[in-house]
Protein backbone atom coordinates (compact mmCIF):
# COMPACT_ATOMS: atom_id res chain seq x y z
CA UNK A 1 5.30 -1.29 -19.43
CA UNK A 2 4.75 1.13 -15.89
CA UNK A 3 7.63 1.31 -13.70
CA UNK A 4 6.79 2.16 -10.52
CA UNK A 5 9.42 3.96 -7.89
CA UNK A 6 9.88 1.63 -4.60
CA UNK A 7 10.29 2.73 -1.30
CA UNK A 8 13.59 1.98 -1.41
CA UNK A 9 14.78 3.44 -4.50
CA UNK A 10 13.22 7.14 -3.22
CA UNK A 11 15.37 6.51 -0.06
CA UNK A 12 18.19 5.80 -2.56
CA UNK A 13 17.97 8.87 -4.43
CA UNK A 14 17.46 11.05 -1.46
CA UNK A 15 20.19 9.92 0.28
CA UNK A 16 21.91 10.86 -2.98
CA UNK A 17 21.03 14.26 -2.90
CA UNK A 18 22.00 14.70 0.71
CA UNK A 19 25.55 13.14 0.21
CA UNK A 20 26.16 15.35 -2.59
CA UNK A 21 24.70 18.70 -0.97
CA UNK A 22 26.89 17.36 1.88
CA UNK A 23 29.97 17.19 -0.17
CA UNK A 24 28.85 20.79 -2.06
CA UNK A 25 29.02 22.44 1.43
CA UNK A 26 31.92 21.20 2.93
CA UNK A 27 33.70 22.49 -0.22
CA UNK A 28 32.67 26.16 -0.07
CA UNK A 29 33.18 26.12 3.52
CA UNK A 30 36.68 24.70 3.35
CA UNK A 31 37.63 26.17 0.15
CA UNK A 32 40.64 28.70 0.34
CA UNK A 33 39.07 31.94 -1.29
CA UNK A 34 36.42 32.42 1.04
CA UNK A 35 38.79 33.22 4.12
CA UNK A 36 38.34 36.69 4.24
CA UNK A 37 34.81 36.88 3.94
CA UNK A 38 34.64 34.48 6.63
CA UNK A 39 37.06 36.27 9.11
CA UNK A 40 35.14 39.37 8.35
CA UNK A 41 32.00 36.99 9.27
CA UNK A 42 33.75 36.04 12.62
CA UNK A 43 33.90 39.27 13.77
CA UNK A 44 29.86 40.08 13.16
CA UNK A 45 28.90 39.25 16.41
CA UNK A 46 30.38 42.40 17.92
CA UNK A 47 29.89 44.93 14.94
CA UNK A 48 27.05 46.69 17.10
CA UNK A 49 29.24 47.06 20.33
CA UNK A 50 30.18 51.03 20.67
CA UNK A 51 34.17 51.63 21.14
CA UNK A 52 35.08 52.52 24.63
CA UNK A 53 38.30 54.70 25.39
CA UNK A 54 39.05 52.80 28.38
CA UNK A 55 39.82 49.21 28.04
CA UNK A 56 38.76 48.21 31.40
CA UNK A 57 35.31 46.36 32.04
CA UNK A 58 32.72 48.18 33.48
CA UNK A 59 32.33 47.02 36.97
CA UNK A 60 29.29 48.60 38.60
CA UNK A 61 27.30 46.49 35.87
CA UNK A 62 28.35 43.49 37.72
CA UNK A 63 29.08 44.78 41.08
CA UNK A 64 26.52 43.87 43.45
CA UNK A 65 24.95 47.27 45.57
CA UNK A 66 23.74 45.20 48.83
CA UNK A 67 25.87 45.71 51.54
């Protein structure tokens, strides 16, 4: 006896596997232990920004010169 694999039952399966790496990600994403490495992650995006001693924006970046 040869079983062959329909169309169907591939789309089957890999819907399957998409549901369940679905479900496997929203776990670790939502799961409690991870919060500091994700608030630590949050802040990534301005690691390479150097401290300034004055809080104020610089304004001559965005001042216009034409008078």
């Amino acid at each position: 006896m040869v079983s062959e694999m329909s169309s169907g039952m591939i789309r089957g399966l890999g819907t399957v596997v998409v549901f369940v790496a679905f479900v496997g990600l929203t776990l670790w994403v939502f799961n409690g232990k991870r919060n500091a490495e994700f608030a630590e992650a949050r802040l990534l995006p301005f690691a390479d920004e150097p401290q300034s001693e004055n809080s104020t924006p610089q304004e001559s970046a965005t001042r216009s010169t034409r008078s």
